[in-house]
Protein backbone atom coordinates (compact mmCIF):
# COMPACT_ATOMS: atom_id res chain seq x y z
CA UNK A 1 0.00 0.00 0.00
CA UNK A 2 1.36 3.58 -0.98
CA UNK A 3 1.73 5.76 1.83
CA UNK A 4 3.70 9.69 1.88
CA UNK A 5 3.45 11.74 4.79
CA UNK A 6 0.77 14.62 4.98
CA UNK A 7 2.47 18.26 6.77
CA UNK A 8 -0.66 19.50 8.57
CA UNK A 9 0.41 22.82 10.43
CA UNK A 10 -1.24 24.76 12.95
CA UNK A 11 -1.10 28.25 14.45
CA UNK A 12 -1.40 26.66 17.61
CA UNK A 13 -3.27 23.74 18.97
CA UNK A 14 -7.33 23.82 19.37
CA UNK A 15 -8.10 24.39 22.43
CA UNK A 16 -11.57 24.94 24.86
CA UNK A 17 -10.89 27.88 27.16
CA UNK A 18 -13.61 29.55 30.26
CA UNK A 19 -14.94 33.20 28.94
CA UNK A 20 -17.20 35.78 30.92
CA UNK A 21 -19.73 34.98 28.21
CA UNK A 22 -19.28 30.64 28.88
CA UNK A 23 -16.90 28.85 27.03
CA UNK A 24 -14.71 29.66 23.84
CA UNK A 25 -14.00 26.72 21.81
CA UNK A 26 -10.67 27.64 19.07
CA UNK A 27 -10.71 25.04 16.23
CA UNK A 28 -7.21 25.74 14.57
CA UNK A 29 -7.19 25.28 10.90
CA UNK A 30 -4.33 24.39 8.58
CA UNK A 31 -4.04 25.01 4.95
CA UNK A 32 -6.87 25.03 3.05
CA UNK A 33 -8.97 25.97 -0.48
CA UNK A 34 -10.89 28.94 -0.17
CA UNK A 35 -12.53 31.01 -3.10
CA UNK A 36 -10.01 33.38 -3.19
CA UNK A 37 -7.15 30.60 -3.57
CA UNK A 38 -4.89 27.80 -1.35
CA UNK A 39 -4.79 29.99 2.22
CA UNK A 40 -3.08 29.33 5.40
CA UNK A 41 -4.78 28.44 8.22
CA UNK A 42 -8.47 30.10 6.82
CA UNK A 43 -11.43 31.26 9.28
CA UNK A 44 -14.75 29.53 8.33
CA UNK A 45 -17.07 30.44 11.53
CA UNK A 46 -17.02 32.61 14.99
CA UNK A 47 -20.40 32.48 16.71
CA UNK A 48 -22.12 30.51 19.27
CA UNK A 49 -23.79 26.90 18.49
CA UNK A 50 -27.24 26.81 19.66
CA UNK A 51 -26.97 22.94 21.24
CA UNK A 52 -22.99 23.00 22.49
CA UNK A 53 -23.39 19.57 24.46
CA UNK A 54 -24.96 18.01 20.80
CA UNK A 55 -22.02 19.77 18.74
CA UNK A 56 -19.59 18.70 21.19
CA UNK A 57 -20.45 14.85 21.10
CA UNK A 58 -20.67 14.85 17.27
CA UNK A 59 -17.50 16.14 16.75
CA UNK A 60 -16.45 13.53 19.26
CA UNK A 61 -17.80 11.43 17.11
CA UNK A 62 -15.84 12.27 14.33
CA UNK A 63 -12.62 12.93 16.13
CA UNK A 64 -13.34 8.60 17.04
CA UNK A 65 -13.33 7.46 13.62
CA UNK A 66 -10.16 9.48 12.65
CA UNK A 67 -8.05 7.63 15.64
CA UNK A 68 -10.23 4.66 15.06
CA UNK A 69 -9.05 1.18 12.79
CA UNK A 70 -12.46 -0.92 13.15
CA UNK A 71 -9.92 -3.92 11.41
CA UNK A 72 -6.33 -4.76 12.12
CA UNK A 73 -6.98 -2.65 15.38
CA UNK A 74 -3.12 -2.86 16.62
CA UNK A 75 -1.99 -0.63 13.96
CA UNK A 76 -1.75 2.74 14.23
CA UNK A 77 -4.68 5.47 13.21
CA UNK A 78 -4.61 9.31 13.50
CA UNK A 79 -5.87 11.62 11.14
CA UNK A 80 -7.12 14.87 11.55
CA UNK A 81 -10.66 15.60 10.61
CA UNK A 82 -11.64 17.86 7.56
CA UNK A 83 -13.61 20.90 8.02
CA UNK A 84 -15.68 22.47 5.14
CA UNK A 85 -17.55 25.60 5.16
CA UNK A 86 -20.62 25.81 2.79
CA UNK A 87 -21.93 29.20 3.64
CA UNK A 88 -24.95 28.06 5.44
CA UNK A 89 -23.12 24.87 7.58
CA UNK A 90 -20.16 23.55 8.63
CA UNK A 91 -19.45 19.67 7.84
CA UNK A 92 -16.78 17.88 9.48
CA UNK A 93 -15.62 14.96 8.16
CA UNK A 94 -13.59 11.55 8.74
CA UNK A 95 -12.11 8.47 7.57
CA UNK A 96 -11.61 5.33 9.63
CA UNK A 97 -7.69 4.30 9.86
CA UNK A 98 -8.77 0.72 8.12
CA UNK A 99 -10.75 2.94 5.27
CA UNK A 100 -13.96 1.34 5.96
CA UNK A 101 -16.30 3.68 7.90
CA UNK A 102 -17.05 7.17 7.01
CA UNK A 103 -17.88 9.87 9.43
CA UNK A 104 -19.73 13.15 8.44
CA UNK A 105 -21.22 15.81 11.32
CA UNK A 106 -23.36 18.34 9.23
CA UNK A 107 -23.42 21.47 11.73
CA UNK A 108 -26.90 23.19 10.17
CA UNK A 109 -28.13 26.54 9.86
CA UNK A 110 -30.21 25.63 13.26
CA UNK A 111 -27.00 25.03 15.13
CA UNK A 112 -24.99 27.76 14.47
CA UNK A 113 -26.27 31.48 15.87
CA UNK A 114 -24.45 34.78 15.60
CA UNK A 115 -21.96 34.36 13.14
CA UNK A 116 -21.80 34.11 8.77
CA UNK A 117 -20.31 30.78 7.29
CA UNK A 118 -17.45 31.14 5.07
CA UNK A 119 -16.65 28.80 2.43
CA UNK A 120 -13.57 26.47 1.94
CA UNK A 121 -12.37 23.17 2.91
CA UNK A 122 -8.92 22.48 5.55
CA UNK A 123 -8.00 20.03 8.56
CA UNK A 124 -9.30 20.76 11.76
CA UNK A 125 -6.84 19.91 14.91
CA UNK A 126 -8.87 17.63 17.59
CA UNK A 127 -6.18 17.24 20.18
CA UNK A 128 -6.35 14.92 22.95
CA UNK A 129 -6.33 17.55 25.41
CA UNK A 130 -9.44 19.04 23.81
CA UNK A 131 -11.12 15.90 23.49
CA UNK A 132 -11.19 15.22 27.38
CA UNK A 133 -12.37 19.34 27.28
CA UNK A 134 -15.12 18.57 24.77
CA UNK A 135 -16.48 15.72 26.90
CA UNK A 136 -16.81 17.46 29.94
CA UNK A 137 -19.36 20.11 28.38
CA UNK A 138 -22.89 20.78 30.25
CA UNK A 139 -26.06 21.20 28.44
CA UNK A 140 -26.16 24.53 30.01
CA UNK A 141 -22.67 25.76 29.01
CA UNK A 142 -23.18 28.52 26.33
CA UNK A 143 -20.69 27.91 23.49
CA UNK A 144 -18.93 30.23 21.15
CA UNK A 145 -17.04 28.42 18.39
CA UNK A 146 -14.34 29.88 15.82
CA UNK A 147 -13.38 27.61 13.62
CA UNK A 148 -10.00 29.41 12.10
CA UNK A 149 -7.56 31.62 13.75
CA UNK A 150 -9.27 35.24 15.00
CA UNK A 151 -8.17 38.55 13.69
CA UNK A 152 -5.93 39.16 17.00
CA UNK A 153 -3.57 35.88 16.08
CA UNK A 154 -3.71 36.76 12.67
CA UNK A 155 -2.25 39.72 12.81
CA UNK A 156 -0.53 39.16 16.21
CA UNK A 157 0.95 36.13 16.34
CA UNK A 158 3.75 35.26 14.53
CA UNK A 159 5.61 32.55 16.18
CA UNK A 160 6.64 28.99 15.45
CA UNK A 161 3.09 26.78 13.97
CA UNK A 162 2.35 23.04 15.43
CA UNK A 163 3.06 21.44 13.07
CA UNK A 164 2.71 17.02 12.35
CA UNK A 165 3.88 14.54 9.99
CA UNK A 166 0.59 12.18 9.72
CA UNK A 167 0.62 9.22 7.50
CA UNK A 168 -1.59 9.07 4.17
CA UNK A 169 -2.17 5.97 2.22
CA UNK A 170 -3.94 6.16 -0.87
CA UNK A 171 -6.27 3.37 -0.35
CA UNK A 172 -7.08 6.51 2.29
CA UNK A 173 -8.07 9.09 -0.84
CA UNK A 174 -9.58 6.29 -2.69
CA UNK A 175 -11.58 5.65 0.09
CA UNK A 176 -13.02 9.08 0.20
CA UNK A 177 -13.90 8.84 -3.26
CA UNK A 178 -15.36 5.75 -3.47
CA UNK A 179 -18.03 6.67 -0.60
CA UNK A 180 -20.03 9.42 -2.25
CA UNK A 181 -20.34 7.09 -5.27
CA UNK A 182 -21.74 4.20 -3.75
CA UNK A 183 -23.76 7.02 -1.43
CA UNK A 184 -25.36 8.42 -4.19
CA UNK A 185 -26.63 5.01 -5.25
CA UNK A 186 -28.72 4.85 -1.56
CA UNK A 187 -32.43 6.04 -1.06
CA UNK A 188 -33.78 5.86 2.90
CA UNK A 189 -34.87 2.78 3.71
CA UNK A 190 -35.86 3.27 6.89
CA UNK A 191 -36.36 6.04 10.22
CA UNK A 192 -36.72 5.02 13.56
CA UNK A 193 -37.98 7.65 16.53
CA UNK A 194 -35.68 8.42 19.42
CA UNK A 195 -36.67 5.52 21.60
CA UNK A 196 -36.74 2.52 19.21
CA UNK A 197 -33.33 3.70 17.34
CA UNK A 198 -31.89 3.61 21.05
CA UNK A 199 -33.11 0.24 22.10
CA UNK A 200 -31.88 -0.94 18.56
CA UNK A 201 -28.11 0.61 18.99
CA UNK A 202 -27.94 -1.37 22.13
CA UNK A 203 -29.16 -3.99 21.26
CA UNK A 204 -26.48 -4.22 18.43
CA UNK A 205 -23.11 -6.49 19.33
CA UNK A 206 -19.73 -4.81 20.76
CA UNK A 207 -16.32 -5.75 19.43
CA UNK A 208 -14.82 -8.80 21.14
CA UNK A 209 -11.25 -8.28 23.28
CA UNK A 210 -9.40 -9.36 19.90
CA UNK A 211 -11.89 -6.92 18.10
CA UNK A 212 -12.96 -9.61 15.71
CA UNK A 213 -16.15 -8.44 13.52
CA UNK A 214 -19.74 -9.96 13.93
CA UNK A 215 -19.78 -9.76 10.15
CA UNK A 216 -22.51 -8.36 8.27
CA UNK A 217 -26.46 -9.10 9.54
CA UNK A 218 -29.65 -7.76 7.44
CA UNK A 219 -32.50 -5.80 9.24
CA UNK A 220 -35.71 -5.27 7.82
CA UNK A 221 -37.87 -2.49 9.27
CA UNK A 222 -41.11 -3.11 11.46
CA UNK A 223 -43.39 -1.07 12.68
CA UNK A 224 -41.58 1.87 13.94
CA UNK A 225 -38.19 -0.34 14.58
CA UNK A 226 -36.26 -2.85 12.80
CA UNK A 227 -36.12 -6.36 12.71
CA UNK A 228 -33.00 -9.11 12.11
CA UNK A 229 -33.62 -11.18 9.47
CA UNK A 230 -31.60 -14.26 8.22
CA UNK A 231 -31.41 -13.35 4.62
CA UNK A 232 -31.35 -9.99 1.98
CA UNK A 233 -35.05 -10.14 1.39
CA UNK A 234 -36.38 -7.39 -0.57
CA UNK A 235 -36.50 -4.35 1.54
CA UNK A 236 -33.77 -5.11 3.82
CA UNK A 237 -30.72 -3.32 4.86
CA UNK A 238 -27.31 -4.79 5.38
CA UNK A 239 -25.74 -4.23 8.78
CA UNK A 240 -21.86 -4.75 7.70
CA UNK A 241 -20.18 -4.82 11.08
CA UNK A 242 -22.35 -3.64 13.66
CA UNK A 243 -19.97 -3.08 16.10
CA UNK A 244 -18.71 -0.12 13.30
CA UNK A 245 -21.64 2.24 14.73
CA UNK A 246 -20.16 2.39 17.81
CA UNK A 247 -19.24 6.32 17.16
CA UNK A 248 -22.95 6.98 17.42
CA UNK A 249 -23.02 6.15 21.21
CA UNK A 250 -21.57 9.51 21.85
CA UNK A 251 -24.75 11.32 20.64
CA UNK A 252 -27.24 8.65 21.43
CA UNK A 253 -29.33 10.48 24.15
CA UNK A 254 -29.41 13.25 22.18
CA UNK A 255 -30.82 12.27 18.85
CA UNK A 256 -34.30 12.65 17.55
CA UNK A 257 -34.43 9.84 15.33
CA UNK A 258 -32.44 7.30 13.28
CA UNK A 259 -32.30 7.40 9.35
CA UNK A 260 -31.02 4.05 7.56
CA UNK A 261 -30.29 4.07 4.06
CA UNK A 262 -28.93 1.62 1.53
CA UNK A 263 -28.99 0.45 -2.13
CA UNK A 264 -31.92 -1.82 -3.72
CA UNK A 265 -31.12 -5.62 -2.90
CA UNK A 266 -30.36 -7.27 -5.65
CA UNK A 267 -28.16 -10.47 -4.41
CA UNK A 268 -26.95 -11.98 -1.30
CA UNK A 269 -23.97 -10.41 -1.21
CA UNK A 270 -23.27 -7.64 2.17
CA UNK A 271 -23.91 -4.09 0.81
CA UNK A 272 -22.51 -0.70 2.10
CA UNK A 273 -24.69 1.30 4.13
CA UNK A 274 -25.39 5.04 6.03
CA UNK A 275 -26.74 5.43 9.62
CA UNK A 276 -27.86 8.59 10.36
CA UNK A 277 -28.48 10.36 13.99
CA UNK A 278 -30.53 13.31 13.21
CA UNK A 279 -29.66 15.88 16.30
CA UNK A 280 -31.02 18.64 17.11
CA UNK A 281 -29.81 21.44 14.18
CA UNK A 282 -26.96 19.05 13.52
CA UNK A 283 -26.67 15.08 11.71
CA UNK A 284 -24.30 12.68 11.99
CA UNK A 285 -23.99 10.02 9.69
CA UNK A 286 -21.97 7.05 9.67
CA UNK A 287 -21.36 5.25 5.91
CA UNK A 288 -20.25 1.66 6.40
CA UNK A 289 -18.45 -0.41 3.86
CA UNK A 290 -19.52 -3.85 3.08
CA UNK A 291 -17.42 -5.80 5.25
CA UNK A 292 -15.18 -4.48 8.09
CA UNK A 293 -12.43 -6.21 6.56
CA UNK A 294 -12.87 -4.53 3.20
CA UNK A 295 -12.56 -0.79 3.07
CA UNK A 296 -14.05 1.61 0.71
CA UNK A 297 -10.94 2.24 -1.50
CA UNK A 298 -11.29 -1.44 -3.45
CA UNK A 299 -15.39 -1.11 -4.50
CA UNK A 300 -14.24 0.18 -7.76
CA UNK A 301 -17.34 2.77 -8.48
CA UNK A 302 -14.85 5.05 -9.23
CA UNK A 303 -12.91 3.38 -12.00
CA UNK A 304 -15.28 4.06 -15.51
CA UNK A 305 -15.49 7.90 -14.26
CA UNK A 306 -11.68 7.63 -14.52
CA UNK A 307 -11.56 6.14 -17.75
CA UNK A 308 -13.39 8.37 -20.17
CA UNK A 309 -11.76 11.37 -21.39
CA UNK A 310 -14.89 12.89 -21.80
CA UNK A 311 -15.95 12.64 -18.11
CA UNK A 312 -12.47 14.32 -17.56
CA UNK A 313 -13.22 17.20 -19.79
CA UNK A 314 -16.47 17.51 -18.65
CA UNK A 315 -15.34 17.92 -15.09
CA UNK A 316 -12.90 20.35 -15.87
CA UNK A 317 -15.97 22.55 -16.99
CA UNK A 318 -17.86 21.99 -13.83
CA UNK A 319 -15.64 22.59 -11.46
CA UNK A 320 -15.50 26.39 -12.64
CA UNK A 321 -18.96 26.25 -12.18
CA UNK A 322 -18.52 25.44 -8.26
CA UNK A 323 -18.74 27.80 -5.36
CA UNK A 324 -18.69 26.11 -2.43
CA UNK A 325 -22.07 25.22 -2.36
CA UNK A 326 -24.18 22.89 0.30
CA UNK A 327 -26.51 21.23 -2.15
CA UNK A 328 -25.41 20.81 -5.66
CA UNK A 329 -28.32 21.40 -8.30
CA UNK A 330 -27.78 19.32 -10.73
CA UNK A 331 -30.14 21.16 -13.45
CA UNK A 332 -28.82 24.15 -12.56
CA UNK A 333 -25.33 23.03 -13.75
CA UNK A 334 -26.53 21.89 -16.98
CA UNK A 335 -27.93 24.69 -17.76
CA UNK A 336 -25.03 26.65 -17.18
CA UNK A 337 -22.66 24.44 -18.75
CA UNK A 338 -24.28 23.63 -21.93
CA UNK A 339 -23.90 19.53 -21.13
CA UNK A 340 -27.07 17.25 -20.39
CA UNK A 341 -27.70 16.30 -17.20
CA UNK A 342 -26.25 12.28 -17.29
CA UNK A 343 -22.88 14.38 -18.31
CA UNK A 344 -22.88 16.74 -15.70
CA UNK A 345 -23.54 13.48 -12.96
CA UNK A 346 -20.83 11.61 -14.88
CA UNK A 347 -18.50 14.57 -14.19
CA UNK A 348 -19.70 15.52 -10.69
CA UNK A 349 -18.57 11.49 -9.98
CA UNK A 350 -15.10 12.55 -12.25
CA UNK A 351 -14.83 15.10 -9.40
CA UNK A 352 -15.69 12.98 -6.11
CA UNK A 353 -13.04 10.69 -7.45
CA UNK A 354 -10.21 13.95 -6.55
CA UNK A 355 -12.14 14.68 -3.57
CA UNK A 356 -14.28 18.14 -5.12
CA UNK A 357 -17.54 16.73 -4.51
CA UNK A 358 -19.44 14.74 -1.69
CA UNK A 359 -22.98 13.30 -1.24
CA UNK A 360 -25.37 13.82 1.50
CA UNK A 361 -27.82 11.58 1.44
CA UNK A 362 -30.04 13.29 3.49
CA UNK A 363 -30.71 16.20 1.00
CA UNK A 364 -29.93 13.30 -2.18
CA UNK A 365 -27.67 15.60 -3.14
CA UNK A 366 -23.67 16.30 -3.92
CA UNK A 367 -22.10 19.14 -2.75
CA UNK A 368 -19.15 21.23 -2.75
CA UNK A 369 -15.88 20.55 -0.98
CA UNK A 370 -11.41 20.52 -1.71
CA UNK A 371 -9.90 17.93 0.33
CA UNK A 372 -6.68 19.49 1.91
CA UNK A 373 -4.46 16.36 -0.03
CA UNK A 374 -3.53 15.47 -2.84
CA UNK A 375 -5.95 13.94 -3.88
CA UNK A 376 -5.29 13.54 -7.54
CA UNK A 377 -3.34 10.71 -6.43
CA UNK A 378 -6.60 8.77 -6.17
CA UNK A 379 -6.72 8.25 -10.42
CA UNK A 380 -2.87 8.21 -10.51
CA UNK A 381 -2.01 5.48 -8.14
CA UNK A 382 -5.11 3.51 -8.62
CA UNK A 383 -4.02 -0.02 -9.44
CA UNK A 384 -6.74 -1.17 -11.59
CA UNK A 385 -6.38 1.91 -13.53
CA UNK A 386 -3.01 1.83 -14.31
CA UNK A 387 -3.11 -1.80 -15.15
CA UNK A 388 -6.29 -1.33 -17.61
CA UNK A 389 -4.25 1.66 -19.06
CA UNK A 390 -0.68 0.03 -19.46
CA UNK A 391 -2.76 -3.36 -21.59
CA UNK A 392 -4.50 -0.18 -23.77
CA UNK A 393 -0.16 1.00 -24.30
CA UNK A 394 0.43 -2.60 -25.00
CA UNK A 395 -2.06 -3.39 -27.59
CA UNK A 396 -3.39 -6.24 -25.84
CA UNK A 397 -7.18 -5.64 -26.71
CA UNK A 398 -8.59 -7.03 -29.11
CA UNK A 399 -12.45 -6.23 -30.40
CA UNK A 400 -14.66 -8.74 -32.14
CA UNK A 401 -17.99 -7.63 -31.56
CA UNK A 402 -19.60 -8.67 -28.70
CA UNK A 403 -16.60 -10.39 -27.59
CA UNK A 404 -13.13 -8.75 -26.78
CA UNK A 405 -10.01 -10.32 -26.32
CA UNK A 406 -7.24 -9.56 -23.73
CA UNK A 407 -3.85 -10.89 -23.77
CA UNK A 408 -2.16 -10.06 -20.17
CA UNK A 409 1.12 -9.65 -19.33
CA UNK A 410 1.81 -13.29 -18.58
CA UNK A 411 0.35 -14.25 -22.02
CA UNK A 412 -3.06 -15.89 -20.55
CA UNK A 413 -5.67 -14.81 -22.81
CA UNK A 414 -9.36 -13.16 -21.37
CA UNK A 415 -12.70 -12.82 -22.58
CA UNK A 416 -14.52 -9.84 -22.01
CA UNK A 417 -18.38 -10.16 -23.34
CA UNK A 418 -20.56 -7.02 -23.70
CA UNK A 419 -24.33 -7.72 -22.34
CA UNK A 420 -26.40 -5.07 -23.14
CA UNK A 421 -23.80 -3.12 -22.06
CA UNK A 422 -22.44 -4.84 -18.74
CA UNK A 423 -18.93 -6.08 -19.11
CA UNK A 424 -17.89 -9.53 -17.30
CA UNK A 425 -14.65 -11.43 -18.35
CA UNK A 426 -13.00 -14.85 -17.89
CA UNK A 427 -10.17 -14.01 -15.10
CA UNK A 428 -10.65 -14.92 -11.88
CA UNK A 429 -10.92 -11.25 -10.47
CA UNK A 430 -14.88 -11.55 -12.11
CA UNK A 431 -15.24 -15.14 -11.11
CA UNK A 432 -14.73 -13.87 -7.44
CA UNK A 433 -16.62 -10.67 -7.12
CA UNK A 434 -18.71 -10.56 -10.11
CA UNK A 435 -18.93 -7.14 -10.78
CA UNK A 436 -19.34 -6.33 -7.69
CA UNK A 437 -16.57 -4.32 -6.86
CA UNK A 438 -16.40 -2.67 -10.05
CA UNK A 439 -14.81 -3.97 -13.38
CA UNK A 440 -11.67 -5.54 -13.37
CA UNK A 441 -8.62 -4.82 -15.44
CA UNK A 442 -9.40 -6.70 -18.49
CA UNK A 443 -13.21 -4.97 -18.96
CA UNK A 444 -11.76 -1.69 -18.28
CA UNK A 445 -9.25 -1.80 -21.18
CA UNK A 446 -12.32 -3.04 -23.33
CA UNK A 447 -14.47 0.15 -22.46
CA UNK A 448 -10.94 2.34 -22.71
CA UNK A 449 -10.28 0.89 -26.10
CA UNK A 450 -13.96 0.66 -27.18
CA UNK A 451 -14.40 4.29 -25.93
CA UNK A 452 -11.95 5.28 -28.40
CA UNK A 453 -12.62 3.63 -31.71
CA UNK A 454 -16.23 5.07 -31.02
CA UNK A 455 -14.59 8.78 -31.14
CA UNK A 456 -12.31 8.02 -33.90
CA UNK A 457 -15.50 7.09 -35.76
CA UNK A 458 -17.25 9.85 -34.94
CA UNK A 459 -14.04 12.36 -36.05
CA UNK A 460 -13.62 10.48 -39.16
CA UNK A 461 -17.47 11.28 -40.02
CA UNK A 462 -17.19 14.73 -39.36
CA UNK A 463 -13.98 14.89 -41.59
CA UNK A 464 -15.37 13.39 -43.97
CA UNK A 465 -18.57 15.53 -43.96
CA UNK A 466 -15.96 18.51 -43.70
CA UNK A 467 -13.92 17.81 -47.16
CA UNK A 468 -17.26 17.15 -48.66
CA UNK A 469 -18.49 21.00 -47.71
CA UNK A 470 -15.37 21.96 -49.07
CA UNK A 471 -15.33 20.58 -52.25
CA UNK A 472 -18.56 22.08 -52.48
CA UNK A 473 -17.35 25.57 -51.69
């Protein structure tokens, strides 16, 4: 696995002092995108949250996943949260050290009072020091948050920054790109009131002492609660490692209800899924991959966004169209871009792969964020990708009709057949996961290739049609 370290830099470290007025909480920021350009350390927020002890616990909660491997729990896991400010919320999210579980708190319009939302994206320091602060907050403690250095330590304060070296892999980046695809594939599947979605979360099973899984289980919902069931009925919702919602204790007692959502079932096979605790002005939602052995970064959603130069130019377009914005409208963009709207989704996915675009499912909708990485490294390093594009260099596909050949790199010959448009193949990669974690190698260098021939066909016509209006003229 490819791993560089990540320079995250502070002005100092976050901290939650005692005020006249209550309590100050400082969330320092690093470097981060803002309209105006890359800035250091960048002020999205300074006013008072209207439910401190709820904003406190979620962004416990998300703090927990960051220092949190749900597999291989010995190793090491400590990344900072990202902040983004969308001009009417703040959204702080996380990635799991394993890449598995995905942690978003959406801090809404409600939950913020006294102070205007900037926009931008940057890491947020959540210190262990502040973390024992944040946990000791009462429900009567008024709260005034800045999130970004004040005016006084900007133009104060110019000593030495806290600065870390934290470790990045790129099955990280991939992982944060291959969430808000498979998100945008969920619809809500089912909402439980305060009281049944607590009995249900503790009803669920903790991690043993060796923090083996309790693999993946299927609820269906009934009545106002859910249900176990044995098998992926229609309906049903997969449960992939139920001892993965764990983060969600820390805002259990406060949350108003509990939103499930998932994809259609279609097979047997474990499915990702999105718990949401909807909180008073705020929601936190946990996104679970299908197995807690398997983390997001493999699913492969990502991989035919990657591989059409159209989808690439396309995106280009769109992201000048982007401002920061909470809900994407998808319409909207195609309007202003001149491109339908199946090209303007195809490029908004182009973007989630680099990290410019995430999905809420809540609001069904992407929206507008710069991860503080480099995140390009997500279509770079990608294996698959590489490996589909080196056997395009090679010459190793071969088209006849329906059926495609490609010759590997160890000389074994694979059959790719085209189903009414869905690619399987012959290698063993398909006879394992069939298509469900996204084409493999061979298929991808089909659609690359096949991709291709289709434009060359389409440029020879309009040369053609070209010389003809010329000889005419």
């Amino acid at each position: 696995m490819t791993r560089s370290l990540q320079a995250v830099a502070y002005r100092q470290p976050s901290v939650l002092e005692s005020a006249v007025d209550g309590q100050r909480l400082g969330l320092e920021t690093s470097r981060g995108a803002t309209p105006s350009g890359v800035r250091d350390h960048p002020q999205f927020f300074a006013g008072f949250l209207t439910s401190p002890q709820v904003a406190a616990a979620g962004l416990l909660a998300v703090a927990d996943v960051a220092a949190t491997r749900y597999y291989q729990r010995q190793l090491p896991a400590s990344l900072d949260p990202v902040v983004t400010g969308n001009g009417d919320r703040l959204r702080f999210e996380s990635f799991s050290g394993c890449g598995g579980v995905y942690a978003r708190l959406d801090v809404l319009a409600p939950g913020l009072d006294g102070g205007e939302v900037g926009h931008g994206t940057t890491n947020v320091d959540v210190n262990n020091p502040l973390r024992d602060a944040l946990s000791r907050i009462g429900s009567a403690d008024p709260l005034h948050m800045r999130v970004g250095p004040d005016e006084l330590s900007v133009t104060t304060v110019d000593g030495p920054v806290v600065e870390r070296k934290v470790p990045l892999p790129d099955r990280w980046l991939r992982g944060f790109a291959e969430a808000q695809v498979i998100a945008a594939g969920f619809d809500l599947r089912a909402e439980l009131p305060a009281a049944e979605a607590v009995r249900f979360l503790r009803s669920l099973p903790r991690a043993t002492s060796r923090g083996a899984s309790a693999g993946a289980r299927w609820v269906v919902p009934a009545g106002q609660g859910l249900r176990p069931t044995t098998r992926a009925v229609p309906g049903a919702v997969c449960l992939p490692g139920p001892e993965r919602l764990v983060a969600l204790q820390r805002v259990l007692r406060h949350a108003t209800a509990l939103r499930v959502y998932g994809p259609a079932v279609t097979g047997a096979a474990p499915t990702a899924a999105a718990w949401e605790a909807v909180l008073p002005g705020m929601r936190l939602t946990l996104t679970l991959s299908p197995d807690a052995s398997r983390g997001f970064s493999g699913e492969g959603g990502v991989l035919d966004a990657l591989a059409t130069d159209e989808a690439a130019e396309d995106a280009e377009l769109i992201s000048v169209l982007l401002a920061w914005e909470p809900r994407i409208d998808v319409a909207d963009l195609a309007t202003a871009s001149g491109l339908t709207a199946e090209r303007v989704r195809a490029a908004l996915v182009r973007l989630g792969t680099s990290g410019r675009v995430g999905y809420d499912v809540a609001e069904a909708a992407y929206f507008h964020r710069e991860l503080p990485y480099d995140a390009e490294r997500v279509g770079r390093h990608n294996p698959r990708l590489r490996s589909a594009r080196a056997l395009v260099a090679a010459g190793a596909v071969a088209l006849e009709g329906a059926v495609a050949t490609v010759t590997a790199e160890d000389g074994h010959v694979h059959r790719v057949r085209d189903r009414a448009g869905e690619l399987s193949c012959s290698c063993l990669w398909w006879a394992k996961y069939r298509g469900g974690r996204g084409p493999c190698k061979h298929a991808l260098a089909v659609r690359m290739v096949r991709r291709g021939a289709a434009v060359d066909a389409v440029d020879a016509v309009e040369q053609m049609a070209a010389n003809v209006g010329g000889g005419e003229r």
